[in-house]
N, C-alpha and C. Protein backbone atom coordinates (compact mmCIF):
# COMPACT_ATOMS: atom_id res chain seq x y z
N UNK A 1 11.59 -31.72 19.76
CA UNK A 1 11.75 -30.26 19.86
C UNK A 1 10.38 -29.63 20.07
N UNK A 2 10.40 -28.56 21.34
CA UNK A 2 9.06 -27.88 21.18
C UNK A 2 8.72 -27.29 20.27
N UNK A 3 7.28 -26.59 20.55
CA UNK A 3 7.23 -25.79 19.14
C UNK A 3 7.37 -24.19 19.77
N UNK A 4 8.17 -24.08 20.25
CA UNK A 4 8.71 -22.69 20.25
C UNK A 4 10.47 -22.64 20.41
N UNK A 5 10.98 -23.99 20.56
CA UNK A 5 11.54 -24.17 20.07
C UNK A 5 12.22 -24.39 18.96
N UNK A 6 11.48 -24.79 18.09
CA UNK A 6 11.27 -24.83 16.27
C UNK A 6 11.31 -23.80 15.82
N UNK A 7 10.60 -22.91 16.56
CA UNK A 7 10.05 -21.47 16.43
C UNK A 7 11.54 -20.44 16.04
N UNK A 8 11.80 -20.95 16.88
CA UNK A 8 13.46 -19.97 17.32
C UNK A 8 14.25 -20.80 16.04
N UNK A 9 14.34 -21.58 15.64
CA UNK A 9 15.01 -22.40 15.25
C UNK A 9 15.01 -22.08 13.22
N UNK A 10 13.61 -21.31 13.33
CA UNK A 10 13.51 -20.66 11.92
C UNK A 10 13.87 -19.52 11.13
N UNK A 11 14.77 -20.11 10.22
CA UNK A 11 15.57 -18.98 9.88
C UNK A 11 14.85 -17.48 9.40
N UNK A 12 14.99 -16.30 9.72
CA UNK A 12 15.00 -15.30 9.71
C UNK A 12 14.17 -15.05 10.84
N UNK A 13 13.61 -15.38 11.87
CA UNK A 13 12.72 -15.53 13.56
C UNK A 13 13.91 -15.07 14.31
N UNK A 14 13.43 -13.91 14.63
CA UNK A 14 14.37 -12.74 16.02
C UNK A 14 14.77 -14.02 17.04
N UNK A 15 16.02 -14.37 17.53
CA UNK A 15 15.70 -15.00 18.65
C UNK A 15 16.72 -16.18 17.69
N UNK A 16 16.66 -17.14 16.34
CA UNK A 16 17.31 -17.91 16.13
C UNK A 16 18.45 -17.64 15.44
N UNK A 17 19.04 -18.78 15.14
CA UNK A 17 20.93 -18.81 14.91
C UNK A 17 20.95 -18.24 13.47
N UNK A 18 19.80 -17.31 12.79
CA UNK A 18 20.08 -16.99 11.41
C UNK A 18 21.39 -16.20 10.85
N UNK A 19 22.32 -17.22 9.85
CA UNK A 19 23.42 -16.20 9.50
C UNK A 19 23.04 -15.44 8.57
N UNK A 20 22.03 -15.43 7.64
CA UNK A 20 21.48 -14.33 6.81
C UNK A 20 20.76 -13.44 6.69
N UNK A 21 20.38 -12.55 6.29
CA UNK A 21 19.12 -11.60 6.81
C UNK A 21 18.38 -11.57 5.32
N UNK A 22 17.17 -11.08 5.75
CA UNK A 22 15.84 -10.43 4.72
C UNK A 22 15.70 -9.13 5.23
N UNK A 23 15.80 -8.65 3.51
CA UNK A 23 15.90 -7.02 3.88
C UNK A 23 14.61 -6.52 2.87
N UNK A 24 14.33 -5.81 3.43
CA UNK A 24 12.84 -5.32 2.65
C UNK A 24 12.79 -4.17 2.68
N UNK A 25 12.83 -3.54 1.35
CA UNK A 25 12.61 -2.54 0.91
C UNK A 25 11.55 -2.01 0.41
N UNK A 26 10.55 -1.02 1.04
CA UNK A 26 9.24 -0.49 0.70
C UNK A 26 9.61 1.69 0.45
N UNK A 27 8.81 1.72 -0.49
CA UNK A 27 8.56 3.21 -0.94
C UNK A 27 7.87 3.08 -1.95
N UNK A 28 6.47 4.42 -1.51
CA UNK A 28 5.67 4.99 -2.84
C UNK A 28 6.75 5.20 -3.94
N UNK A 29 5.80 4.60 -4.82
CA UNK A 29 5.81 4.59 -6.62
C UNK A 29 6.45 6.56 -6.85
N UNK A 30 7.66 6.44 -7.55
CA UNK A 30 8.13 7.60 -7.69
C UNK A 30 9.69 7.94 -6.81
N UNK A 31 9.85 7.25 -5.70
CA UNK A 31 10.75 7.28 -4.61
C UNK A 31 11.94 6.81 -5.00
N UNK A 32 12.47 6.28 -5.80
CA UNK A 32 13.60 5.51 -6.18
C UNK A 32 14.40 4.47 -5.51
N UNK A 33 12.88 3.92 -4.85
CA UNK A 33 13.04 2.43 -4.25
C UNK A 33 13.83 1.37 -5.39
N UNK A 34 13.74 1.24 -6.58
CA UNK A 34 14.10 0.35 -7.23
C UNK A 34 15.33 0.26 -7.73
N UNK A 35 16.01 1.74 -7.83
CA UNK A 35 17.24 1.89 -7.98
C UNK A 35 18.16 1.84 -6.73
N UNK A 36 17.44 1.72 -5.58
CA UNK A 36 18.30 1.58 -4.38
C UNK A 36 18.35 0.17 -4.27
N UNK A 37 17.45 -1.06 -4.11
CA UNK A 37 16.99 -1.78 -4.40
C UNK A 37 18.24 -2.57 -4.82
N UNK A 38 18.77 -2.26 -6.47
CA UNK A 38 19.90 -2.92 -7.01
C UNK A 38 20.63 -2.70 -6.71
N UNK A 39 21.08 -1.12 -6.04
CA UNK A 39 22.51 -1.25 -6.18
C UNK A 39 23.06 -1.44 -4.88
N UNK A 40 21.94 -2.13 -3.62
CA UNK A 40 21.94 -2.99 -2.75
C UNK A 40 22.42 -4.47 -3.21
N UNK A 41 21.61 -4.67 -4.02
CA UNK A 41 21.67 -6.06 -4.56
C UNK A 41 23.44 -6.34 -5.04
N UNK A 42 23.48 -5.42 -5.67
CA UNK A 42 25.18 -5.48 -6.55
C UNK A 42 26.41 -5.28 -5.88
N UNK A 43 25.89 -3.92 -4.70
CA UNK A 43 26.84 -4.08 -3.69
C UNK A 43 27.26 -5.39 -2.47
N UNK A 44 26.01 -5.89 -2.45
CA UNK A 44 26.07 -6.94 -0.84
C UNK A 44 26.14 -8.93 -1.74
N UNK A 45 26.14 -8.44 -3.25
CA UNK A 45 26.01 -10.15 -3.65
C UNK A 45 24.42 -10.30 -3.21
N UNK A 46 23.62 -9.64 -2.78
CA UNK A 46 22.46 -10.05 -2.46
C UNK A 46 21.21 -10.87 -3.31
N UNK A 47 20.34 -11.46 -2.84
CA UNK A 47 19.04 -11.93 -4.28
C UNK A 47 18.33 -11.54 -3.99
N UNK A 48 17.29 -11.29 -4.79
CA UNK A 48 15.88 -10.17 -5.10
C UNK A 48 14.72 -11.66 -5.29
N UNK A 49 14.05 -11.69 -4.50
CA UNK A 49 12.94 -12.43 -4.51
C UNK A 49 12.35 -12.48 -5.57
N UNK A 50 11.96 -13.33 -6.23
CA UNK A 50 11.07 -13.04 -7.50
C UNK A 50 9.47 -13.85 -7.13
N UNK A 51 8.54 -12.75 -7.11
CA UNK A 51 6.86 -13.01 -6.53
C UNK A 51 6.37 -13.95 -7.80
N UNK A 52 5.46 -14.26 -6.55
CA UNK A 52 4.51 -15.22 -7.94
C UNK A 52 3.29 -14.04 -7.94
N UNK A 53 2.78 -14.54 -8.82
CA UNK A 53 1.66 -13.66 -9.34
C UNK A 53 0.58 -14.39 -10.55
N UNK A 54 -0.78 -14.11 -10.04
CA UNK A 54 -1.73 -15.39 -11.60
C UNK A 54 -2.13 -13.95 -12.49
N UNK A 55 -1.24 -12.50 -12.40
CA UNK A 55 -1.34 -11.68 -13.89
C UNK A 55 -0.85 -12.58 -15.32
N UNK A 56 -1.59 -12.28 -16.41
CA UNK A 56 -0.74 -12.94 -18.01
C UNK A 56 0.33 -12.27 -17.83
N UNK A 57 1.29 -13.29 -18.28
CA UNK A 57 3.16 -13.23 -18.40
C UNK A 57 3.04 -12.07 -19.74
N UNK A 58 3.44 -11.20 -19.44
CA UNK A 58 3.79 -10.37 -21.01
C UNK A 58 4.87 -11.30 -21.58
N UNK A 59 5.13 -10.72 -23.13
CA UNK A 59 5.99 -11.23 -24.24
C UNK A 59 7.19 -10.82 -23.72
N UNK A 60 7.58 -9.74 -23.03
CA UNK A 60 8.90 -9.44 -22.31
C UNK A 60 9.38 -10.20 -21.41
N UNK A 61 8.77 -10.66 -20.65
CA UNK A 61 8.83 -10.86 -19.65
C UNK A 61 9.08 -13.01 -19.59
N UNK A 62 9.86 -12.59 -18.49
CA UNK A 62 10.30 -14.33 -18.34
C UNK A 62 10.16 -15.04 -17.29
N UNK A 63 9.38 -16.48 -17.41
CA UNK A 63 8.85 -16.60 -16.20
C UNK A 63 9.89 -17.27 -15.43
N UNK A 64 10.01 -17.24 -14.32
CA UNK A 64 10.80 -17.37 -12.52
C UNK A 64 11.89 -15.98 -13.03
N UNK A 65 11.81 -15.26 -13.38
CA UNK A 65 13.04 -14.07 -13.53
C UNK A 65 12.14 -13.10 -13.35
N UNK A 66 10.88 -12.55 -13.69
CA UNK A 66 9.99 -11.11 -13.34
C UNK A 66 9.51 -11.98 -12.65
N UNK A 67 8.56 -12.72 -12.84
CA UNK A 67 7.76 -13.45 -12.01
C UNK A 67 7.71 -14.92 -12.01
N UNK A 68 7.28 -15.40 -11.16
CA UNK A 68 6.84 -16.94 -11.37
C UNK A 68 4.99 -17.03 -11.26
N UNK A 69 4.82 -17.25 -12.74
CA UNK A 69 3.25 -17.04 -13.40
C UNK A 69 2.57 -18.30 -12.95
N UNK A 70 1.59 -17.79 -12.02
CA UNK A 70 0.81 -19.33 -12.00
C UNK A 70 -0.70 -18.90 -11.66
N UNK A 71 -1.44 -20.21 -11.89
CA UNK A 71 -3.03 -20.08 -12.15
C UNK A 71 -3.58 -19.58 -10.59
N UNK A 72 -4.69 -18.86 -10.98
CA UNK A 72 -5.46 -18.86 -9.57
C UNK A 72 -6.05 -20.18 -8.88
N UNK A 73 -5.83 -21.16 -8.95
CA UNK A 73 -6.11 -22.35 -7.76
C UNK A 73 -4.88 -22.41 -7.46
N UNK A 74 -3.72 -22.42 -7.96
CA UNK A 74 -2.48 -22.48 -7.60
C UNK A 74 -1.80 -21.55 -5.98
N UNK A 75 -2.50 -20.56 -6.71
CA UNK A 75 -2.34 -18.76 -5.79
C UNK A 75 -3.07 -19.33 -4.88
N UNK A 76 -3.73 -20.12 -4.58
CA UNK A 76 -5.05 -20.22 -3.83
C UNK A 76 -4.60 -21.19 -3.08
N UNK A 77 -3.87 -22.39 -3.30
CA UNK A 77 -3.65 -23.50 -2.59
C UNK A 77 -2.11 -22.86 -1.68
N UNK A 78 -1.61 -21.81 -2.08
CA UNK A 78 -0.23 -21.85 -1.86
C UNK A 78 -0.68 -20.62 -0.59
N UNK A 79 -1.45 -19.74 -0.81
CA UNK A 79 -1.80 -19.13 0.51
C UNK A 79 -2.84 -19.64 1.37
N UNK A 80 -3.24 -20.75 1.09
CA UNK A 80 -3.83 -21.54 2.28
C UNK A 80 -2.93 -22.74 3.20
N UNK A 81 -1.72 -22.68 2.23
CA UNK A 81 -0.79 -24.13 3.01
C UNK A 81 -0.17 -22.97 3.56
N UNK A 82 0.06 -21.78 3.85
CA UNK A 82 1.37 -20.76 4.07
C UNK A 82 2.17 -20.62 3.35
N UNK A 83 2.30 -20.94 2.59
CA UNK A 83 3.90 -21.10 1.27
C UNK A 83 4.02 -19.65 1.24
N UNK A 84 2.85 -18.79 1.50
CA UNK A 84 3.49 -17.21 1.00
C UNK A 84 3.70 -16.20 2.32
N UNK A 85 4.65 -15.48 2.44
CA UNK A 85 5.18 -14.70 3.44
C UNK A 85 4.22 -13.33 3.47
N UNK A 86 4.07 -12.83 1.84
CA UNK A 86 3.04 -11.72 2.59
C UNK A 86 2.10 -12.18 0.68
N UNK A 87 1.05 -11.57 1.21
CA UNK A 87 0.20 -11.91 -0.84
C UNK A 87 -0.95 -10.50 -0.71
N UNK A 88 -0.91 -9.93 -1.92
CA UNK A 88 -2.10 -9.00 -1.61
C UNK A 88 -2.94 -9.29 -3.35
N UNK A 89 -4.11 -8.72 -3.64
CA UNK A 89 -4.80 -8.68 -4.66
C UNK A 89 -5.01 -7.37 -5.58
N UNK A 90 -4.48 -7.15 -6.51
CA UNK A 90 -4.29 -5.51 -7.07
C UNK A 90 -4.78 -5.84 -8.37
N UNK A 91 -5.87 -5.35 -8.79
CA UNK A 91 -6.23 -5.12 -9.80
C UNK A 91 -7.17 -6.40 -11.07
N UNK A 92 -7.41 -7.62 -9.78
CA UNK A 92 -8.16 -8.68 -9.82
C UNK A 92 -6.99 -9.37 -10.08
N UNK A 93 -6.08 -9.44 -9.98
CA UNK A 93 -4.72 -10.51 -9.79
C UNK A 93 -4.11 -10.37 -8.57
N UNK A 94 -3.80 -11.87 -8.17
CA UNK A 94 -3.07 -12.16 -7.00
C UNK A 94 -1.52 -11.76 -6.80
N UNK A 95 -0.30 -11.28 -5.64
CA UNK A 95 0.80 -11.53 -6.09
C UNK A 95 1.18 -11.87 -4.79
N UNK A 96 1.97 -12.69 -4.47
CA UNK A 96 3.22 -13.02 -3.32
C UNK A 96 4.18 -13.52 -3.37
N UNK A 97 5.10 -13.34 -2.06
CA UNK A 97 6.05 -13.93 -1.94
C UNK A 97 6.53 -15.20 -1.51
N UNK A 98 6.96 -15.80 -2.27
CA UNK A 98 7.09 -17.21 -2.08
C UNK A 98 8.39 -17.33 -0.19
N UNK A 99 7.68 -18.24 -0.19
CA UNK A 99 8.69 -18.26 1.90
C UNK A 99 9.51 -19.51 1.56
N UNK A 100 9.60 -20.23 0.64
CA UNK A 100 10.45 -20.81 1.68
C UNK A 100 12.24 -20.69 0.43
N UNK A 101 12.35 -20.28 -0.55
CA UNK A 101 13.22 -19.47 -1.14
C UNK A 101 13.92 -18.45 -0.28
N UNK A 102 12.95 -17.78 0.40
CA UNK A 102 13.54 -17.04 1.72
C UNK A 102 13.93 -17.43 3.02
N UNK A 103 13.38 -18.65 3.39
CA UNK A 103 14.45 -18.85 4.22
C UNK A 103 15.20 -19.57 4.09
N UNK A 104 15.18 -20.25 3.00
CA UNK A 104 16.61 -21.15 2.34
C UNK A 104 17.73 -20.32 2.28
N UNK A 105 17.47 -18.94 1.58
CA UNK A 105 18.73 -17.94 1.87
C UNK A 105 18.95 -17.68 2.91
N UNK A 106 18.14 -17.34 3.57
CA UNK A 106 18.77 -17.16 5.12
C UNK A 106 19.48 -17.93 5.62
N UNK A 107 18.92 -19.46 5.87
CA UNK A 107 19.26 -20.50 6.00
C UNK A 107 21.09 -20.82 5.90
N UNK A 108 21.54 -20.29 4.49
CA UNK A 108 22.58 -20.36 4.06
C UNK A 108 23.27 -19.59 3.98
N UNK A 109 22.95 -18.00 4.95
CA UNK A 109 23.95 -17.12 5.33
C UNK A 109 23.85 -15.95 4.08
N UNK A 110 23.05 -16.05 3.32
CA UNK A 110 22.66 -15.00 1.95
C UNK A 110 21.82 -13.79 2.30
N UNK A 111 21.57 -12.84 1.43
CA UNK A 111 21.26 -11.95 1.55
C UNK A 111 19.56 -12.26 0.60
N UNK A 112 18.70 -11.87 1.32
CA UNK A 112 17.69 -12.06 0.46
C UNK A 112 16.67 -10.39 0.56
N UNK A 113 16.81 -9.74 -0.80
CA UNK A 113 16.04 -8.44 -0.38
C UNK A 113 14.53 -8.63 -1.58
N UNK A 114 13.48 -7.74 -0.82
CA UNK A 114 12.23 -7.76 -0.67
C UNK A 114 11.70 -6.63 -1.24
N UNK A 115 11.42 -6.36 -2.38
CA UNK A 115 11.17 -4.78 -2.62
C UNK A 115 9.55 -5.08 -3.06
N UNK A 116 8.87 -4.69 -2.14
CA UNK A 116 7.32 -4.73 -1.62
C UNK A 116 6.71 -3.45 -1.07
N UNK A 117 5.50 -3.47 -1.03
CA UNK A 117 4.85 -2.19 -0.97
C UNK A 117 4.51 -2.40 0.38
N UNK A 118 3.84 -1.44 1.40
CA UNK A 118 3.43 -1.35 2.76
C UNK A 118 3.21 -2.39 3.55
N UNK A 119 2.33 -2.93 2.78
CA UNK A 119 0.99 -3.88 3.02
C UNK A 119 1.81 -5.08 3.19
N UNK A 120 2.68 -5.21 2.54
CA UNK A 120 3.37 -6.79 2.08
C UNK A 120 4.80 -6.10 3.15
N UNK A 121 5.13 -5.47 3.28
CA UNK A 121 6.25 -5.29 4.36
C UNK A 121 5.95 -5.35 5.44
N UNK A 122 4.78 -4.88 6.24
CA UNK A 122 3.91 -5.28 7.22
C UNK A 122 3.73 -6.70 7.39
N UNK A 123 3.17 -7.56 6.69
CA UNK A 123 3.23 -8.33 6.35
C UNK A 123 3.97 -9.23 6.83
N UNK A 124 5.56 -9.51 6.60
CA UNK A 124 6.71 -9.83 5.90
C UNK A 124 7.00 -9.84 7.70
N UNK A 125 7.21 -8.51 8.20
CA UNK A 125 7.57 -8.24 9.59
C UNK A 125 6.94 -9.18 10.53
N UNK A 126 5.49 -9.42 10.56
CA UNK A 126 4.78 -9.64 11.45
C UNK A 126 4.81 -11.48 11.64
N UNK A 127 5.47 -12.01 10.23
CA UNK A 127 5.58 -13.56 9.60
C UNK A 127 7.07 -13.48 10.38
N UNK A 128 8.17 -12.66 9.78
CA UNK A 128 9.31 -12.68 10.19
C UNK A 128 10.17 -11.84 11.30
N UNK A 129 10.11 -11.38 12.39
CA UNK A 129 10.51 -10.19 12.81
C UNK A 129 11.81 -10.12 12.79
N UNK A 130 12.83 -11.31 12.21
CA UNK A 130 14.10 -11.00 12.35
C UNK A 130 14.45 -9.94 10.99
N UNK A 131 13.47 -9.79 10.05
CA UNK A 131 13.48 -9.01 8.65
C UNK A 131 14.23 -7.53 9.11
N UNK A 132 14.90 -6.86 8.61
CA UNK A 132 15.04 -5.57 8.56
C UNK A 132 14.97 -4.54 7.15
N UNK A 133 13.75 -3.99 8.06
CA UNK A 133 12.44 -3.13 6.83
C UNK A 133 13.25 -2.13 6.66
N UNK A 134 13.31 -1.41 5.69
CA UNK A 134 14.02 0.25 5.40
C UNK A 134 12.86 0.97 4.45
N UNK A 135 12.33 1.87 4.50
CA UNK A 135 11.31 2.45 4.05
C UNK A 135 11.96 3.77 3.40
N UNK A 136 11.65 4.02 2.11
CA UNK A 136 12.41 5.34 1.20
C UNK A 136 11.14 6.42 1.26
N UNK A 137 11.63 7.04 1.92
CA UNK A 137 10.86 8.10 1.55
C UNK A 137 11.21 9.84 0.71
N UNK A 138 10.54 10.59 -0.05
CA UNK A 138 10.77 11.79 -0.76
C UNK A 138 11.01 12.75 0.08
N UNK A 139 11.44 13.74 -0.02
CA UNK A 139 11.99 15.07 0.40
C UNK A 139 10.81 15.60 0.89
N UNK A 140 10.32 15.51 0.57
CA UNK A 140 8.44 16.47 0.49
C UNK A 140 7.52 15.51 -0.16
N UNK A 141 6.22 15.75 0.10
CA UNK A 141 4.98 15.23 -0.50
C UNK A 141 5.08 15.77 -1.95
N UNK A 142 5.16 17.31 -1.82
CA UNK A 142 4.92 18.00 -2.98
C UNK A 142 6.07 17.83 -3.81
N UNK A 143 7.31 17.48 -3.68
CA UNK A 143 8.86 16.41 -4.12
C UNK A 143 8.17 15.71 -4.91
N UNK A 144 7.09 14.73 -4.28
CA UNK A 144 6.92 13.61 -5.35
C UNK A 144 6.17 13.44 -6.28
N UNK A 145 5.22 14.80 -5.63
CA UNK A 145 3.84 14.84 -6.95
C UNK A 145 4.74 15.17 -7.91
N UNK A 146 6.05 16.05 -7.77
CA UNK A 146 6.89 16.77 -9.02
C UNK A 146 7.39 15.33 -9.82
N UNK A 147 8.83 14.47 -9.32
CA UNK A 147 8.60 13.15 -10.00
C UNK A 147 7.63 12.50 -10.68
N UNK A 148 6.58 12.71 -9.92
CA UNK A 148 5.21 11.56 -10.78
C UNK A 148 5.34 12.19 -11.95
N UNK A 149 4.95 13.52 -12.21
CA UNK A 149 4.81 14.65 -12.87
C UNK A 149 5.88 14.67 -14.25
N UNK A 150 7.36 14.64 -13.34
CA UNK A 150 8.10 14.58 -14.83
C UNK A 150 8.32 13.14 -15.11
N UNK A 151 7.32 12.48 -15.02
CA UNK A 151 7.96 10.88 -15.29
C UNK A 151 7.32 11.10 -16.85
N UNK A 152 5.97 11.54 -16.81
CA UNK A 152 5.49 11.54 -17.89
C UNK A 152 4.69 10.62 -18.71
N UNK A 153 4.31 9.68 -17.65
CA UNK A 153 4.04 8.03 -18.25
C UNK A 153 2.59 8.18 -17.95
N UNK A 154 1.79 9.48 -17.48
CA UNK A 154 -0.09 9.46 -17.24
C UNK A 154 -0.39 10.08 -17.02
N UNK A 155 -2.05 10.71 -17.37
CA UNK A 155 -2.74 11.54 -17.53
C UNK A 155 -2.29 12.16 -15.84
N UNK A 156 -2.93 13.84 -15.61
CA UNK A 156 -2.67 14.36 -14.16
C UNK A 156 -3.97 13.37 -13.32
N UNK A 157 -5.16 12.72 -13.72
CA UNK A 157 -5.66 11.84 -13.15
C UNK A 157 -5.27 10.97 -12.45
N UNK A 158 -4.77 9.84 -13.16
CA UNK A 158 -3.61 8.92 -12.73
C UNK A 158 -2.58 9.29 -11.91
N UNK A 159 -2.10 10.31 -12.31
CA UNK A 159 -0.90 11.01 -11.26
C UNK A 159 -1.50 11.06 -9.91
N UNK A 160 -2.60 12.07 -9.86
CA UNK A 160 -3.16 12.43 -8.17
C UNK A 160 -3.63 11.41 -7.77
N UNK A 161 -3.79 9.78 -8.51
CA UNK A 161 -4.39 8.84 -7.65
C UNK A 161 -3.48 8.04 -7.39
N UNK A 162 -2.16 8.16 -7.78
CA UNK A 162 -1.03 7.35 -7.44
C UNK A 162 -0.55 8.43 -6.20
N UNK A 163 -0.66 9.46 -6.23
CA UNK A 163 0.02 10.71 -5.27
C UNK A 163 -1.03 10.35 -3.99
N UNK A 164 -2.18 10.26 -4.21
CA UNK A 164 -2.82 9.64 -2.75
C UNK A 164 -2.12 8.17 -2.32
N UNK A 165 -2.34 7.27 -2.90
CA UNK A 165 -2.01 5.89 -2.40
C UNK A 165 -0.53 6.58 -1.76
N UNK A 166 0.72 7.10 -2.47
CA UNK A 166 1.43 7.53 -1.81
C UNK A 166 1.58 8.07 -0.67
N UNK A 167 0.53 9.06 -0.37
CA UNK A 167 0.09 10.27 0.81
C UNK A 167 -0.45 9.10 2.05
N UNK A 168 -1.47 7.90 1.16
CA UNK A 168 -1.29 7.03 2.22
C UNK A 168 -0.54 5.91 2.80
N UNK A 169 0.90 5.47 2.15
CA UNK A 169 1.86 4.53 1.92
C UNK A 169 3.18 5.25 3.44
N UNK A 170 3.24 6.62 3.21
CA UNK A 170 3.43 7.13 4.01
C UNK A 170 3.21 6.93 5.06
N UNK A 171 2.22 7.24 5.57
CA UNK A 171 1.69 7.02 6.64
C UNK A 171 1.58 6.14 7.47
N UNK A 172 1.08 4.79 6.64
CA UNK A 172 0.77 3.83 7.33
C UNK A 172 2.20 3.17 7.78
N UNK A 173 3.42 3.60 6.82
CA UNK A 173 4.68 3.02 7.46
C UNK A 173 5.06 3.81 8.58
N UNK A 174 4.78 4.92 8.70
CA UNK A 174 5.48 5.70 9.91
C UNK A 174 4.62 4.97 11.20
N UNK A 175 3.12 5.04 10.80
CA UNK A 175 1.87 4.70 12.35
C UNK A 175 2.50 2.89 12.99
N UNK A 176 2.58 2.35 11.72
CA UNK A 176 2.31 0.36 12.07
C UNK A 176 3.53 0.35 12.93
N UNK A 177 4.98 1.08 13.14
CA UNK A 177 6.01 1.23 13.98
C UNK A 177 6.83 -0.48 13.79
N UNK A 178 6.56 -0.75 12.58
CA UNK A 178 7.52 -2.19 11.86
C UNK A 178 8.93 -2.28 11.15
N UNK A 179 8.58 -0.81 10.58
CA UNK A 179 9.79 -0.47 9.83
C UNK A 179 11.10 0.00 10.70
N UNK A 180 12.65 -0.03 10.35
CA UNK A 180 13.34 -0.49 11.29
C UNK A 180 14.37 1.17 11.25
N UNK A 181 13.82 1.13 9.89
CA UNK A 181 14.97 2.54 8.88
C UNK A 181 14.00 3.63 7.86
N UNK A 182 14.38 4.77 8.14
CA UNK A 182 13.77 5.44 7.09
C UNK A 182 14.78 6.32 6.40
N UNK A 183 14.57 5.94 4.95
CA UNK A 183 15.71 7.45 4.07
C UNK A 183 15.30 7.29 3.29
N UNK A 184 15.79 9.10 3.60
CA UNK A 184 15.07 10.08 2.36
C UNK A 184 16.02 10.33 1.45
N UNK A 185 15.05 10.08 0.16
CA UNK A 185 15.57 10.37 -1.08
C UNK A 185 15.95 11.72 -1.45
N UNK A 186 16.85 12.24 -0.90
CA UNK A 186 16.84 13.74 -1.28
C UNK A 186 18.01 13.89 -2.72
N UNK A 187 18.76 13.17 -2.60
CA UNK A 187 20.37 12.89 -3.77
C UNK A 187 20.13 11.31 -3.92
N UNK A 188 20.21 10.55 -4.96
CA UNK A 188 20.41 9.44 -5.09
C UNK A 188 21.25 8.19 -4.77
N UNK A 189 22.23 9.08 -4.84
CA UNK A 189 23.68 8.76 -4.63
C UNK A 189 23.63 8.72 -3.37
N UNK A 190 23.47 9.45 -2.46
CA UNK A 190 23.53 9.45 -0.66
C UNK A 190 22.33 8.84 -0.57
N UNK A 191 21.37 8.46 -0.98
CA UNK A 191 20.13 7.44 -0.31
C UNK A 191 20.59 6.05 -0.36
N UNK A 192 21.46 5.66 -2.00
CA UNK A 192 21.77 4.57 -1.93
C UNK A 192 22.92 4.31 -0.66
N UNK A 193 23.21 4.91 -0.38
CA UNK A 193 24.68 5.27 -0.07
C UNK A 193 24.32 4.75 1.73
N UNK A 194 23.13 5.54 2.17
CA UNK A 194 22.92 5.51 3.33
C UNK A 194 22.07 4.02 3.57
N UNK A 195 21.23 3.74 2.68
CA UNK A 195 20.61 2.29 3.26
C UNK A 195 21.66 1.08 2.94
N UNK A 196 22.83 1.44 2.39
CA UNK A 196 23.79 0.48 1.96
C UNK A 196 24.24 0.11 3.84
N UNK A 197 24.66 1.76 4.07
CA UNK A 197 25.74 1.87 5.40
C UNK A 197 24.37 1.00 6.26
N UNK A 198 23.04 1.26 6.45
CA UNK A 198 22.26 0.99 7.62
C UNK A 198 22.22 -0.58 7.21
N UNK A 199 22.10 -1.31 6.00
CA UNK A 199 21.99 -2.75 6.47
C UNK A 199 23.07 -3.08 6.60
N UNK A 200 24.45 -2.59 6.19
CA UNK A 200 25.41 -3.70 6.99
C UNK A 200 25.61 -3.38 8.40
N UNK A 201 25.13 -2.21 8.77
CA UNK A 201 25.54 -2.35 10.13
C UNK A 201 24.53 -2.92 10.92
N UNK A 202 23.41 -3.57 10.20
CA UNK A 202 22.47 -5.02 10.85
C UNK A 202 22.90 -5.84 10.89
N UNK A 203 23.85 -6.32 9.62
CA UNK A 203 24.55 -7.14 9.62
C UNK A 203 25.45 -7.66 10.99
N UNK A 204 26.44 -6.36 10.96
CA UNK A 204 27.36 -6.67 11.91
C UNK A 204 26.75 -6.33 13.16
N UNK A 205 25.63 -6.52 13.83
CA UNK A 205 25.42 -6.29 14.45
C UNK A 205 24.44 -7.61 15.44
């Protein structure tokens, strides 16, 4: 087999026999990416990727279910063989997505969704183009500074520096022209409602 033949031949790659899709869901912190997220997940039978990451495992937290916790040579060997689909560095810890979990679902006609930030959906696209990205976005800018606002969880410091990364999360999804879908969070209920209707009709399509 050539190798663009192989090429085609890899599940979630535009162009091959994939019966499953990867769906990736990106929106600034505040957007109610995470609640769309599940009730994607609950509606379609779908699975939620679980990232590796070399952050300490909190006491809550359980490892391959939040994350799969592993050392930095680990992080290190696994994005130099490719094992990871997209990996970024936040806060002197590594995190990515493990690839080949993802295309095993694909592989097997499953639903595998991706709830990742810009950088790692970009990412994700450029590794996979058969992926279909949906990007959540707020009603308004000034919509979301209000959310950050009544979340209540940080100083107005913290707020306006999460409200920039936002101001720029924005952006860079509308300019990179990767993303496939955009909805706005204006009612909850109709956002979930609407990225439900836009991936199955990828599906069937």
């Amino acid at each position: 087999m050539s190798g663009a033949e192989a090429e085609r031949e890899r599940p979630g790659v535009e162009g091959g026999g994939a019966r499953g899709l990867l769906v990736v869901i990106s929106g600034p912190s505040g957007v109610g990416k995470t609640t769309i997220v599940r009730h994607v997940k609950e509606a379609l039978g779908a699975e939620l990727s679980v990232s590796v990451t070399t952050r300490p495992r909190s006491e809550a937290e359980v490892n391959g279910v939040d994350y799969h916790f592993i050392d930095e040579a680990e992080f290190a060997r696994r994005c130099e063989a490719g094992e990871l689909l997209e990996w970024a560095r936040y806060l002197d810890h590594g995190y990515g997505t493990p690839r080949r979990p993802v295309e095993r679902a694909i592989a097997e006609g499953r639903i595998m969704l991706l709830e990742i930030d810009v950088q790692g959906g970009i990412q994700v696209k450029q590794s996979m183009p058969g992926a279909f990205a949906v990007f959540i976005l707020p009603p308004s800018e000034q919509e979301l500074l209000t959310r950050l606002r009544h979340r209540r969880r940080e100083p107005e410091a913290a707020i306006q520096k999460r409200f920039a990364k936002a101001q720029w999360e924005i952006a860079r999804a509308r300019e990179c022209g990767l993303y496939d879908a955009f909805v706005v969070n204006r009612d909850l209920d109709a956002a979930c409602a609407e990225a439900l209707a836009l991936i199955r009709r990828r599906m069937d399509g």
